[in-house]
Each structure stands twice: as C-alpha cells, then as structure tokens.
C-alpha atoms as a PDB file:
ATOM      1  CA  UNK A   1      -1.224 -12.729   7.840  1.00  0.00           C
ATOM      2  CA  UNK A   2      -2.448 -14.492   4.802  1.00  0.00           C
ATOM      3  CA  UNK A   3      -3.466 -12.387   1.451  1.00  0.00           C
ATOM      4  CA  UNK A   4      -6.401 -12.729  -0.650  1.00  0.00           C
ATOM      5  CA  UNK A   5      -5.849 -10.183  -3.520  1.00  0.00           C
ATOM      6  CA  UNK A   6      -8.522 -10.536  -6.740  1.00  0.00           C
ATOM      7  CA  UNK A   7      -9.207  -8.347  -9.722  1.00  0.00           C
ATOM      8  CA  UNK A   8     -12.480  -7.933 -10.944  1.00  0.00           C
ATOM      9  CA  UNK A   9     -11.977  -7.349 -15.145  1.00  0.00           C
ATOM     10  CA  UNK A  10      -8.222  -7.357 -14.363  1.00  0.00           C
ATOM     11  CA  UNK A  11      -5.592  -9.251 -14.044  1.00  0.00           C
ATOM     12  CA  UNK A  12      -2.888  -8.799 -11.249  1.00  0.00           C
ATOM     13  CA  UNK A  13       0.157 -10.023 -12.005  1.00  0.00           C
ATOM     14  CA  UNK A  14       2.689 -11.791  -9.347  1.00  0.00           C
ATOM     15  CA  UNK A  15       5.118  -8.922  -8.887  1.00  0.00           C
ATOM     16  CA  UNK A  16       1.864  -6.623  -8.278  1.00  0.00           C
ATOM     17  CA  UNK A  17       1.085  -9.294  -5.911  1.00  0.00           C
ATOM     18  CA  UNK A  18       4.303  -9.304  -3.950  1.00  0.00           C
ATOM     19  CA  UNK A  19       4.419  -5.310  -4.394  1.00  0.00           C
ATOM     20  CA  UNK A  20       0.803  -5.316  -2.278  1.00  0.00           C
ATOM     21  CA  UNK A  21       1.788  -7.855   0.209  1.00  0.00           C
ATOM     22  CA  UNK A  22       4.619  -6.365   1.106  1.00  0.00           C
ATOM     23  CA  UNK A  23       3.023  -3.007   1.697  1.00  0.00           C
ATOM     24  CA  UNK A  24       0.145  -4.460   3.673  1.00  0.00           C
ATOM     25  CA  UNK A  25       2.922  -6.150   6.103  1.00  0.00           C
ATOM     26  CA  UNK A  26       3.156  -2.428   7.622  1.00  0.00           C
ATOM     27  CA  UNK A  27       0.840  -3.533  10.094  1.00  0.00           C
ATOM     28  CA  UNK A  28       3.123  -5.629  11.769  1.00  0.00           C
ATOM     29  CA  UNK A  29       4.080  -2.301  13.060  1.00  0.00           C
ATOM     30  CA  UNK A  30       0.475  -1.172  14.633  1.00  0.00           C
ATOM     31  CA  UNK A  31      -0.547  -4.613  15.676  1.00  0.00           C
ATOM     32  CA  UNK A  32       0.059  -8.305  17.065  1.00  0.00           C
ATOM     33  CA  UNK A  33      -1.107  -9.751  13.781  1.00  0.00           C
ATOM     34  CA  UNK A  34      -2.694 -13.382  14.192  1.00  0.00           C
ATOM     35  CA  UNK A  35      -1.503 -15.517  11.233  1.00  0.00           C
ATOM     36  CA  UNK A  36      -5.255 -16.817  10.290  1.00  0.00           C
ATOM     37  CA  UNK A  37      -5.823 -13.329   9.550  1.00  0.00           C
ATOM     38  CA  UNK A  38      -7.010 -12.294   5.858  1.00  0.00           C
ATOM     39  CA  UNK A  39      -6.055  -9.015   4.492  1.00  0.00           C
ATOM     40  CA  UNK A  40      -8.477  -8.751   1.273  1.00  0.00           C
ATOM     41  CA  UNK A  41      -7.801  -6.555  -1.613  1.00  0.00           C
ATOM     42  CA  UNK A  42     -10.116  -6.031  -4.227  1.00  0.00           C
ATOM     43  CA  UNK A  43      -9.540  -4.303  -7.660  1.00  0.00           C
ATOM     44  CA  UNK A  44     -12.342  -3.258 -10.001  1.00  0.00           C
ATOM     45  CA  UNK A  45     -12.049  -0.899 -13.162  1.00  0.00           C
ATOM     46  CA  UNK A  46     -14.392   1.606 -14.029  1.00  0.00           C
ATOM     47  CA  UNK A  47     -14.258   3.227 -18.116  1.00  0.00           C
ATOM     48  CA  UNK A  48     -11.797   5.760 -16.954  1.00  0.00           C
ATOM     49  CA  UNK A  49     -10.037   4.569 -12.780  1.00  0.00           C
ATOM     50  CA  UNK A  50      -9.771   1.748 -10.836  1.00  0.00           C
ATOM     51  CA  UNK A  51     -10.997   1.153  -7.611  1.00  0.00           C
ATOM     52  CA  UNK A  52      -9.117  -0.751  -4.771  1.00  0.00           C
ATOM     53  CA  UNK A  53     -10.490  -1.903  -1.636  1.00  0.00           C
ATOM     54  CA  UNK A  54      -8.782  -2.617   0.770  1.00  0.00           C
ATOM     55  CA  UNK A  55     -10.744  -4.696   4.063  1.00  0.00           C
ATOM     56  CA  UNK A  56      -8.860  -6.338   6.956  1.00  0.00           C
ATOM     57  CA  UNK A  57     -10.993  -7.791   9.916  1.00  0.00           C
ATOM     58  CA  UNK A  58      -8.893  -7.326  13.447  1.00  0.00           C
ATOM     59  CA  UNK A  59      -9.129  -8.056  16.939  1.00  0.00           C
ATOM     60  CA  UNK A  60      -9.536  -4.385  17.458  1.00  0.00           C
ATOM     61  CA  UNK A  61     -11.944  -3.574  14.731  1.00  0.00           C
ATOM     62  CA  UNK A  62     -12.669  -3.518  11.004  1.00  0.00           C
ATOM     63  CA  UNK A  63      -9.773  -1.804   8.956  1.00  0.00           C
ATOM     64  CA  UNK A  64     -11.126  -0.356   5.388  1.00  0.00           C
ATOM     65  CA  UNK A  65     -10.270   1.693   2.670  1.00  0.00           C
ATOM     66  CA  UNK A  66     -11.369   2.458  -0.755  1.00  0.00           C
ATOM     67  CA  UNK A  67      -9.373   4.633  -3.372  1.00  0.00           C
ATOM     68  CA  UNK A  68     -10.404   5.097  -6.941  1.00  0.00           C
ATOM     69  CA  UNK A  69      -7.538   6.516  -8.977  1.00  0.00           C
ATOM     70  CA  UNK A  70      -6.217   6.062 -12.978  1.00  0.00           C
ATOM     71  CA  UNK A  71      -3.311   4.598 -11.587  1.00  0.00           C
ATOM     72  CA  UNK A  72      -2.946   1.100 -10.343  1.00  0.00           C
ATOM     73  CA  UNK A  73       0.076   1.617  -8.195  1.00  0.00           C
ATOM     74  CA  UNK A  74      -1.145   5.250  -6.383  1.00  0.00           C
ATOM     75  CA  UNK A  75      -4.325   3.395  -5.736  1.00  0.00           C
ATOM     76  CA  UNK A  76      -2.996   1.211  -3.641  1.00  0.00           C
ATOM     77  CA  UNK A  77      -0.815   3.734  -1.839  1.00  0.00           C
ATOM     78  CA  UNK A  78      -3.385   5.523  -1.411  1.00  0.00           C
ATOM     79  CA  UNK A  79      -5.344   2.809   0.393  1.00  0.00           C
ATOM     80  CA  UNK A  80      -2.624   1.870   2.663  1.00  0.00           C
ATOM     81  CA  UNK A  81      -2.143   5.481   3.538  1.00  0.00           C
ATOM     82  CA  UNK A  82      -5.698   5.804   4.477  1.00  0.00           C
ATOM     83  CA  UNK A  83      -5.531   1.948   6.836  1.00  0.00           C
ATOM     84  CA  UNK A  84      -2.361   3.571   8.797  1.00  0.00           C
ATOM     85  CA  UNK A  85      -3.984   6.359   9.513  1.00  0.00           C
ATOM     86  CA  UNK A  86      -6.931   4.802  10.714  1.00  0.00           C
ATOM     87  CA  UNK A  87      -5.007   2.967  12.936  1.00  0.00           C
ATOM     88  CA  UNK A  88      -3.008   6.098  14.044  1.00  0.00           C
ATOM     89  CA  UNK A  89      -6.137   7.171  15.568  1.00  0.00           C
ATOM     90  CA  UNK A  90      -7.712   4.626  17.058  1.00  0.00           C
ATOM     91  CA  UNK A  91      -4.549   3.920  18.782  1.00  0.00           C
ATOM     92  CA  UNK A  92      -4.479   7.283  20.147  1.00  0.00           C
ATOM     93  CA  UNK A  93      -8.028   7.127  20.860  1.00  0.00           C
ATOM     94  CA  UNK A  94      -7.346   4.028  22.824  1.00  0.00           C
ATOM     95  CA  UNK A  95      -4.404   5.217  24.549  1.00  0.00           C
ATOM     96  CA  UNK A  96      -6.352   8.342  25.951  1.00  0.00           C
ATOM     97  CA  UNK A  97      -8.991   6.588  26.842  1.00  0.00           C
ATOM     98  CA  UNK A  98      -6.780   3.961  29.269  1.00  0.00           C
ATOM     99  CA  UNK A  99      -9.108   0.887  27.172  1.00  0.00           C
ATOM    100  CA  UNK A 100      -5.979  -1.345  28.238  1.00  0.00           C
ATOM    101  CA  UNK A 101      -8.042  -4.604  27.300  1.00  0.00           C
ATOM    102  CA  UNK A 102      -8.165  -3.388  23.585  1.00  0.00           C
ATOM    103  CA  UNK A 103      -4.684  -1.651  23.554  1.00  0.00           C
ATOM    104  CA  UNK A 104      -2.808  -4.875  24.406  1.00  0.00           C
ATOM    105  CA  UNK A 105      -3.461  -5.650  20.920  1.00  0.00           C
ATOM    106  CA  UNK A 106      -1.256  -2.823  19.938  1.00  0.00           C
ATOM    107  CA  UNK A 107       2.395  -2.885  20.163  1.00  0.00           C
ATOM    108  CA  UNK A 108       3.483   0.514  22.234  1.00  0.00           C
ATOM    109  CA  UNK A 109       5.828   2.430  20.134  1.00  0.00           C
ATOM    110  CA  UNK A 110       6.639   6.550  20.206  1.00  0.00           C
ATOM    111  CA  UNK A 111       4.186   8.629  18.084  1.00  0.00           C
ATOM    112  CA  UNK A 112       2.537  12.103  18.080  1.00  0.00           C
ATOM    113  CA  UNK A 113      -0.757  12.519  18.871  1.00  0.00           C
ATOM    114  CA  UNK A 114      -3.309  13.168  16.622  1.00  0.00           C
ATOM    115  CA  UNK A 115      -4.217  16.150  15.942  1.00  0.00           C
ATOM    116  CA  UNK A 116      -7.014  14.871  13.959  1.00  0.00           C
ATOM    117  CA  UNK A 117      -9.106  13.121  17.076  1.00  0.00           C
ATOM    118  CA  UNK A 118      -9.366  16.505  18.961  1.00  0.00           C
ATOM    119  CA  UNK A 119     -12.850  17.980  18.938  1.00  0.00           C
ATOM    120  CA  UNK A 120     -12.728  21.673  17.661  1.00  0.00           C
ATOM    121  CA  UNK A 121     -16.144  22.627  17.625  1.00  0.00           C
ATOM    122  CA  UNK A 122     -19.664  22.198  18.642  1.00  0.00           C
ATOM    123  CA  UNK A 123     -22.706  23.601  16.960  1.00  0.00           C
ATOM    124  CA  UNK A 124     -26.145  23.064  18.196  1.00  0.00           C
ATOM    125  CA  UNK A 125     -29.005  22.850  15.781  1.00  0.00           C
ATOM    126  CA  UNK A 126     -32.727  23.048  16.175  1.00  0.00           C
ATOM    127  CA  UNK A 127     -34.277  20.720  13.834  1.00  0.00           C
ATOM    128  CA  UNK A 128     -36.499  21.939  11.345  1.00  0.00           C
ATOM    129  CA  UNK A 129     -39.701  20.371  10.628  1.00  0.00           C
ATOM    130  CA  UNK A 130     -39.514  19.679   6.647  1.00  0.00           C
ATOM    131  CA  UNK A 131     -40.269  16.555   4.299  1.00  0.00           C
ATOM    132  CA  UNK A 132     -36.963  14.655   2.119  1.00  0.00           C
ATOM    133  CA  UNK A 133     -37.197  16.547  -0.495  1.00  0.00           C
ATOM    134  CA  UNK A 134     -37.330  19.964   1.126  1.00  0.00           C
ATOM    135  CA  UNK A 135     -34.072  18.843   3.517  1.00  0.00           C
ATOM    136  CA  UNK A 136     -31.822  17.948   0.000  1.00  0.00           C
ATOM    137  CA  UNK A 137     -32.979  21.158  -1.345  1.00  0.00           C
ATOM    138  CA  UNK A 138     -31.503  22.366   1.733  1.00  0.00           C
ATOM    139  CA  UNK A 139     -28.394  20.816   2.231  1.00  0.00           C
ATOM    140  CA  UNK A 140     -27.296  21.389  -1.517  1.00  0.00           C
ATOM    141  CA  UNK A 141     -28.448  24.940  -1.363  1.00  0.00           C
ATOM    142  CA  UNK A 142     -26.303  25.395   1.590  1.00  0.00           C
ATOM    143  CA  UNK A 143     -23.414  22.808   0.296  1.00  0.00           C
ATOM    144  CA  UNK A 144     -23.093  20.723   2.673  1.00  0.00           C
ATOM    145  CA  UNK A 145     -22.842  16.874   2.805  1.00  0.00           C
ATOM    146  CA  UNK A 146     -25.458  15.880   4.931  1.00  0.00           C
ATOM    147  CA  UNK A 147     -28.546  17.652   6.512  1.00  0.00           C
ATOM    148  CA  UNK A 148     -30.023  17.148  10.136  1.00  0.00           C
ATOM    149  CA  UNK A 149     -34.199  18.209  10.384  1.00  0.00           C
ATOM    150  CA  UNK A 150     -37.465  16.555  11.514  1.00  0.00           C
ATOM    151  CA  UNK A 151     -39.259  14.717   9.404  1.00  0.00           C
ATOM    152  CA  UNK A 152     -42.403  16.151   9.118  1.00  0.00           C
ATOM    153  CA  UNK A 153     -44.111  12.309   7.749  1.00  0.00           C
ATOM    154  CA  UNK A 154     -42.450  10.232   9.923  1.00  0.00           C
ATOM    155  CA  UNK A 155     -42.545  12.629  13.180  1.00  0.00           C
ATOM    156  CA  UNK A 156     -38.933  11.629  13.524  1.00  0.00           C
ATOM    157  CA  UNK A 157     -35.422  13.313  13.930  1.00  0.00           C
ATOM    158  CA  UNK A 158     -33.900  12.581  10.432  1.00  0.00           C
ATOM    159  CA  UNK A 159     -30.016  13.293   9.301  1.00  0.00           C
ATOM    160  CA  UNK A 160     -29.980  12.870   4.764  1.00  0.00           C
ATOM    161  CA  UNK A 161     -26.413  12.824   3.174  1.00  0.00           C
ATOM    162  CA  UNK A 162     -25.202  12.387   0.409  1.00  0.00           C
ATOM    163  CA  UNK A 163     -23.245   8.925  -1.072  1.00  0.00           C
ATOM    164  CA  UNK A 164     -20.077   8.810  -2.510  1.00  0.00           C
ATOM    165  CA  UNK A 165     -21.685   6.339  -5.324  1.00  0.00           C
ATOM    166  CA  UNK A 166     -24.129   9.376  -5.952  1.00  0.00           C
ATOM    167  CA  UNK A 167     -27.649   9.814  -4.907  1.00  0.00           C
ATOM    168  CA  UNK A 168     -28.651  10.316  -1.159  1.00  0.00           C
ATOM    169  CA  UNK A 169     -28.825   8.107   2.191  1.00  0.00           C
ATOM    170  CA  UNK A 170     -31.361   8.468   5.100  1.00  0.00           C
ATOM    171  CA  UNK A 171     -31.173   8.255   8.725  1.00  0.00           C
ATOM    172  CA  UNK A 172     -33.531   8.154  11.055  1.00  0.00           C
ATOM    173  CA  UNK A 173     -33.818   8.378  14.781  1.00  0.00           C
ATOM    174  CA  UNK A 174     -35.621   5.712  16.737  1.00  0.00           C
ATOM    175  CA  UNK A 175     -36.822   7.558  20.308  1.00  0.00           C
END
C-alpha cells in the first residue's frame, strides 16, 4: 500500500510520517491489500484543532474518517479507530449476508459480532405536510439531527439534517 500523507498549513515531519504509516498498515489485518493502493491522509488546522482525514479507496468500498482534535497524535488515533471499525462491520455485514464474491477480499479471522449492525428498533412516521423552515423549527425544537415531513412546495417526501460543518442539508424523494 503506498502513502500519500500532506498537511495543509503544517508541516509533518518524517517520524510523524513513519508513526502514520505504520498505523495505517493495520489493514493488512482486514484485507488483501493491492500494492497500487493509496491510503491518503490529510491534515488541516483550524485557530484552535486540527483536522485529519483519513480516505482509502478498496476493492470492497470507500474507507473514511475524519477527526478534529487539539492533538496531532489522538487525531490520528482517533481516525484509525473509526476505519477499523468500519471495517468490523462491514465484514460482519458481509459475512451474514453469505456476499462470498465481496468477502474473498477479506482475510477470515475469529471476531465477535457486532453488536452495532443489529437493528433495535423501528418507528413509523406519518409525514407532515410543512415548508423548510417550519421542519428545522421542528427538528431543533424536538433535538434531533435530522427531520423527515412533506414538503408542502415541492409536493415531495423531504428528510432536513443538520451538517457537521454547521448549517442544514436537504433530501428529497424522487417518486
């Protein structure tokens, strides 16, 4: 697997370098890793964190985190924690599901279920007719991160939520 690790209005030294690489070679573990493959690894700073981002294309999918934190070196665990878990569940996801086309990618190993992938409840809704602005009022009056109603201009099943860069998002249903 080949590394391509930049810092945006930082500089990463060698050993920081090495420290990353070595950690992203976990995967080894999860996957048959094709040696063309990039692992990329951006850091940008913010007044008071940094951010790292952490994107590997695979055979099986798109791998991606994102951790902002003040410290360089917890940001990056951080990130890494968040890719093995990912791919904790979408082996077990694949496993359950008997894909064996995609799981031959994975290397078989022990490992506990997760827990995580198990659906717990279901809650049916009946859409509200409302407009945008009415369905945020909504969804922060009830505190919740996203909001599921009929959009009273567009006719259309609508789901709002809100960004982790702040403001809102908007999805709507094509029937």
């Amino acid at each position: 697997m080949k590394f391509e690790i930049y810092g945006d209005k930082v500089n990463i030294t060698e050993t920081e370098r090495a420290m990353i690489e070595e950690k992203l070679s976990f995967l080894q573990k999860y996957l048959l890793i094709d040696p063309n493959l990039k692992a990329r690894l951006a850091v940008k700073t913010y007044p008071t964190d940094l951010k790292v981002e952490v994107t590997i294309p695979t055979k099986v999918g798109i791998l991606r985190s994102e951790v902002t934190n003040a410290d360089f070196n917890q940001a990056v665990d951080l990130a890494i924690e968040k890719l093995e878990d990912q791919l904790r569940r979408q082996k077990s996801r694949l496993s359950r599901r008997h894909k064996d086309s995609l799981a031959e990618t994975f290397i078989t190993e022990d490992e506990e279920l997760a827990k995580s992938d198990e659906v717990v409840r279901t809650k049916n809704i009946a859409a509200e007719e409302m407009t945008l602005d009415d369905a945020i009022m909504k969804m922060e009056m009830l505190g919740h991160s996203f909001f599921i109603y009929k959009d009273s201009d567009a006719e259309k099943i609508a789901v709002v939520y809100e960004r982790h860069d702040g403001g809102y998002g908007l999805i709507e249903v094509d029937e």
